[in-house]
N, C-alpha and C. Protein backbone atom coordinates (compact mmCIF):
# COMPACT_ATOMS: atom_id res chain seq x y z
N UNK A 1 54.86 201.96 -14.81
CA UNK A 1 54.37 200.64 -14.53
C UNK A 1 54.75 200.18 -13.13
N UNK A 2 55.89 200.46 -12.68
CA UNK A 2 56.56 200.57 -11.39
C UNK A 2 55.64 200.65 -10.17
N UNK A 3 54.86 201.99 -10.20
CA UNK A 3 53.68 202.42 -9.45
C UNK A 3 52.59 201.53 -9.56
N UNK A 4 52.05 201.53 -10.46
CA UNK A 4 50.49 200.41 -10.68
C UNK A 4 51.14 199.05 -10.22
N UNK A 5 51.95 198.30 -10.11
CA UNK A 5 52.50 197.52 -9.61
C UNK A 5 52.68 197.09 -8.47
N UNK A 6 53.34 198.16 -7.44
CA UNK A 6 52.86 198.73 -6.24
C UNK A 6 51.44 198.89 -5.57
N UNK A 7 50.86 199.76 -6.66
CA UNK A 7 49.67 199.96 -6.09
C UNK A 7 48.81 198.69 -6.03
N UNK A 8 48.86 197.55 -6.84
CA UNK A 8 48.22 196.41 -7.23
C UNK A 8 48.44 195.43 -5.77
N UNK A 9 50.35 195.57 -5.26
CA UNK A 9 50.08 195.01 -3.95
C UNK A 9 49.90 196.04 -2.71
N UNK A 10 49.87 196.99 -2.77
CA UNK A 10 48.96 197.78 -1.64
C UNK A 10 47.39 196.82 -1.75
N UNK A 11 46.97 197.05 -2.67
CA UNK A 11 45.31 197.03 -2.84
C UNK A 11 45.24 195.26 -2.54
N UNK A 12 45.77 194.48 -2.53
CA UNK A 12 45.78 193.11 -2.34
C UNK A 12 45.75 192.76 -1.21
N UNK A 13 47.48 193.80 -0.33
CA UNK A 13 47.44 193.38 0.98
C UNK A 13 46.27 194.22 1.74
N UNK A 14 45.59 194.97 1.16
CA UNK A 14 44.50 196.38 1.99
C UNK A 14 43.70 195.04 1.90
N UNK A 15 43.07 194.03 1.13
CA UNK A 15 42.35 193.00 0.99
C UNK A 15 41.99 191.89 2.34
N UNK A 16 43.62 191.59 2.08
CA UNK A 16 43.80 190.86 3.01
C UNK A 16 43.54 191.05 4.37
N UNK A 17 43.74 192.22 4.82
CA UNK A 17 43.68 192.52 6.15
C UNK A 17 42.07 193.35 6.46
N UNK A 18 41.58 193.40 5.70
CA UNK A 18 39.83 193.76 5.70
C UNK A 18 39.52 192.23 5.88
N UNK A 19 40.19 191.18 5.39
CA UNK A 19 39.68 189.61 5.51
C UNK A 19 39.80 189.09 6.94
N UNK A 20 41.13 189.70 7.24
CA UNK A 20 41.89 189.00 8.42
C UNK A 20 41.07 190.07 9.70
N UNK A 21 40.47 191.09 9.36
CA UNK A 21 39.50 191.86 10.84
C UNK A 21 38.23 191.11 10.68
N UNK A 22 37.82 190.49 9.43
CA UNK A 22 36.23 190.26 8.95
C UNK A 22 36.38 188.97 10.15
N UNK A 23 37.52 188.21 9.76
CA UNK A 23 37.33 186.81 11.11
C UNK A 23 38.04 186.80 12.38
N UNK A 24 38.54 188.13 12.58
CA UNK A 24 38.69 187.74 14.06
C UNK A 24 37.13 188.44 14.95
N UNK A 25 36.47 189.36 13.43
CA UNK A 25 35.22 189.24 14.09
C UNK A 25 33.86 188.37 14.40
N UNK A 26 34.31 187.25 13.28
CA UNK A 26 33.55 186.13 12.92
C UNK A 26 33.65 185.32 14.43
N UNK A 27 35.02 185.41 14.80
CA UNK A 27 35.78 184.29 15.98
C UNK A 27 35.33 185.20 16.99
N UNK A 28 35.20 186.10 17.25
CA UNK A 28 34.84 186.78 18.63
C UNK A 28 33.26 186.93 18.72
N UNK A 29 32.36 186.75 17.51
CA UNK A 29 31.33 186.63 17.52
C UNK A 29 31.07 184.78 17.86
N UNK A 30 31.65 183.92 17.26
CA UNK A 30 30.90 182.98 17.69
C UNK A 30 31.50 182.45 19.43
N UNK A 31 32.44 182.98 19.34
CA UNK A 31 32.63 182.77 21.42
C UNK A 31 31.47 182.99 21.69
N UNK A 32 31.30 184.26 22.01
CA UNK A 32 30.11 185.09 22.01
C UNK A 32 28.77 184.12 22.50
N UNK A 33 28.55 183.69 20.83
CA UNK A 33 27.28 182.41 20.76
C UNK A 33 27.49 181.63 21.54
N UNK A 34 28.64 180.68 21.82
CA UNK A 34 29.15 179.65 22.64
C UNK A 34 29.17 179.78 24.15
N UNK A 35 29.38 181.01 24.37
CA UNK A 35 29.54 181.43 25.98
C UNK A 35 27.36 181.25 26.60
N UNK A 36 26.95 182.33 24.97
CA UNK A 36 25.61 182.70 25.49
C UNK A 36 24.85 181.15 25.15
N UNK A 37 25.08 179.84 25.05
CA UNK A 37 24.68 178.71 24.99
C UNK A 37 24.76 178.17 25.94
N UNK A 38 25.95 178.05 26.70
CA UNK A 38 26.51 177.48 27.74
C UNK A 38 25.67 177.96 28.92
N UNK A 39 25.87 179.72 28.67
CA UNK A 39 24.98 180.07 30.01
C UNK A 39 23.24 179.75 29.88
N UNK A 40 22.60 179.56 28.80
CA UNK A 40 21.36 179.18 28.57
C UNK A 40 21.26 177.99 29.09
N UNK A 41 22.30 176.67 28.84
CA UNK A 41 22.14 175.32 29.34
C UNK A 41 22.17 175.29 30.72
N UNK A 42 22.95 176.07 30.65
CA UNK A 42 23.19 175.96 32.78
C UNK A 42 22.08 176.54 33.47
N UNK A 43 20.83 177.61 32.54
CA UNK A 43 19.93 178.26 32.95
C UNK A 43 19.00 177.00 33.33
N UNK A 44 18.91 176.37 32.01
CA UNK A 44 17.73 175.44 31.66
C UNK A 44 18.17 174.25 32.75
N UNK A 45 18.78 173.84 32.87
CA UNK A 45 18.99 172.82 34.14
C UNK A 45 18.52 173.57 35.69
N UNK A 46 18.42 174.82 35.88
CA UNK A 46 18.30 174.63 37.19
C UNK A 46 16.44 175.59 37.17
N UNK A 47 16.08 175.30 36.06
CA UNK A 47 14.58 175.81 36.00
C UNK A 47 13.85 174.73 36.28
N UNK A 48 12.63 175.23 36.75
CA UNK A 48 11.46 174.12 37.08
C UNK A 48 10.08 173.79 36.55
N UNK A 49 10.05 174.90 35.77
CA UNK A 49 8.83 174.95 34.63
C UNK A 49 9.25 173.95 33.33
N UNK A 50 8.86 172.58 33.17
CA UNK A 50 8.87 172.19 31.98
C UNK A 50 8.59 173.13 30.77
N UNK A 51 8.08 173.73 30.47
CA UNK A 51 7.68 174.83 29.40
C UNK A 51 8.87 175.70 29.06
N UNK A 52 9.36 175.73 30.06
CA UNK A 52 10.47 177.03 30.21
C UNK A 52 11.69 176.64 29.75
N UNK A 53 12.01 175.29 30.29
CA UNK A 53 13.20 174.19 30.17
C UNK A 53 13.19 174.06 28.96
N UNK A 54 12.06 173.58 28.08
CA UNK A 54 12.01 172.89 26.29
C UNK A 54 11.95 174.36 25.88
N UNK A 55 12.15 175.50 26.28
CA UNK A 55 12.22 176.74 25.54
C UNK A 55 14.11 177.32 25.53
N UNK A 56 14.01 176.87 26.63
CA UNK A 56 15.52 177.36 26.52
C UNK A 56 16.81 176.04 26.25
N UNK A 57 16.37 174.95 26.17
CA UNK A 57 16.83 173.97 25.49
C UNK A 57 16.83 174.45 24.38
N UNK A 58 15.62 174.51 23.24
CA UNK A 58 15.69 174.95 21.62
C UNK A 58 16.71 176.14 21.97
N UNK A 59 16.36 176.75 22.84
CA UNK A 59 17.09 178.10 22.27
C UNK A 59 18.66 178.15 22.34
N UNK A 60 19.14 177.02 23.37
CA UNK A 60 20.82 176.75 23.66
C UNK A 60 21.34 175.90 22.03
N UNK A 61 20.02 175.68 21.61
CA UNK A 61 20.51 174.55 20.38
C UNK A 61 20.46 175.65 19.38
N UNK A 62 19.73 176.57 19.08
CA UNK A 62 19.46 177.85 17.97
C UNK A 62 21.14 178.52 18.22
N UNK A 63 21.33 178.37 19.72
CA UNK A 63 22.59 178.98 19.35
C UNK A 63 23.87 178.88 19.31
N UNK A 64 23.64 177.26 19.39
CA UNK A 64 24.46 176.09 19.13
C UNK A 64 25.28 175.96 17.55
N UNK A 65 23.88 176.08 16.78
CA UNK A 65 23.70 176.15 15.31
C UNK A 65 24.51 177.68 14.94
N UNK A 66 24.22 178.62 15.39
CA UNK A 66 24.87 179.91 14.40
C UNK A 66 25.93 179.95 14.64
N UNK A 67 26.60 179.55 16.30
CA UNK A 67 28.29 179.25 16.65
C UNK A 67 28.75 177.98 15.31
N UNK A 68 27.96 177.20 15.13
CA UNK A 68 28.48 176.97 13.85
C UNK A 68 28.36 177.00 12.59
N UNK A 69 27.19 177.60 11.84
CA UNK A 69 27.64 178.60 10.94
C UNK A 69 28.25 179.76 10.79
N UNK A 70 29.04 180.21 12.20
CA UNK A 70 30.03 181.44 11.82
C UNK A 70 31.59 180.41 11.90
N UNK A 71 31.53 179.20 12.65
CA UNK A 71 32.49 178.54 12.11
C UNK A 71 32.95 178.02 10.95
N UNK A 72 31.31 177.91 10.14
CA UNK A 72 31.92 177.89 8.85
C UNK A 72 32.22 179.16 7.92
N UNK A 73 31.50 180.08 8.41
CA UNK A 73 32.87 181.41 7.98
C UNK A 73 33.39 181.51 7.76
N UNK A 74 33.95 181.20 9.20
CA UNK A 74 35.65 181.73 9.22
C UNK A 74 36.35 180.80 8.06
N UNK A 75 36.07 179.42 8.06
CA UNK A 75 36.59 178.91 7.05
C UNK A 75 36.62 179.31 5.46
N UNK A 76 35.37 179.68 5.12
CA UNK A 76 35.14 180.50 4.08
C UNK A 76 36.14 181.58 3.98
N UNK A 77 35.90 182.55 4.68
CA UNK A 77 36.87 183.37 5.01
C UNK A 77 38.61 182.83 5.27
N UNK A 78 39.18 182.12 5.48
CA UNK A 78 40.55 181.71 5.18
C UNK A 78 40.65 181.12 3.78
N UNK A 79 39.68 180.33 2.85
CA UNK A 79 40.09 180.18 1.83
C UNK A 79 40.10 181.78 0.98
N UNK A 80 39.42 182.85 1.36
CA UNK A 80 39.21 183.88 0.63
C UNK A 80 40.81 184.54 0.73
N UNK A 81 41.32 184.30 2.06
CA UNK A 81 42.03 184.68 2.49
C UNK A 81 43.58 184.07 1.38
N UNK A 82 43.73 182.59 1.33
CA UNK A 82 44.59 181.85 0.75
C UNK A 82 44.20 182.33 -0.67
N UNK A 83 43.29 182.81 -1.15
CA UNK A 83 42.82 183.12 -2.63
C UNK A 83 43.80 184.19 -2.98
N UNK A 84 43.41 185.66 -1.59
CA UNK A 84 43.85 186.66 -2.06
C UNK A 84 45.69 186.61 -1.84
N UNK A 85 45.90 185.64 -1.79
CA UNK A 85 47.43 185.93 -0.59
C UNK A 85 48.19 185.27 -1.98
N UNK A 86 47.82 184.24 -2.39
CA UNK A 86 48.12 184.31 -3.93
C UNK A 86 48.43 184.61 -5.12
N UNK A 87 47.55 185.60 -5.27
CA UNK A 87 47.38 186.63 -6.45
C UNK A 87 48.68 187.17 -6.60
């Protein structure tokens, strides 16, 4: 019983740390989004085609939006995290 016991927190903490790579890839992905927004806004300000400007406006806002649904991820991901750390 000693062993399965063991093995029960091997397999918990192996959990945890598949959780804890899942969001520092979540967090390095939404920089990512945030950086490639920033540089879209700074695009769209110095363009001169109205057409072009309301295209890359939506598109600084499209990626406005997924920088924060991977912020809510990560959150997801820390309660999964506080779930497994528990057990």
């Amino acid at each position: 019983m000693k062993h399965l016991k063991n093995f029960k927190l091997f397999e918990d903490a192996q959990k945890v740390a598949e959780l804890n790579a899942k969001a520092r890839d979540i967090d390095s992905k939404r920089n990512d989004l945030k950086s490639k927004a920033a540089e879209t806004a700074k695009s769209a300000r110095n363009e001169d085609d109205p057409l072009k400007t309301e295209l890359l406006v939506l598109n600084t806002q499209k990626l406005s939006m997924q920088a924060e649904i991977a912020k809510i991820d990560l959150k997801i991901n820390a309660i999964k995290i506080k779930q497994e750390s528990n057990k």
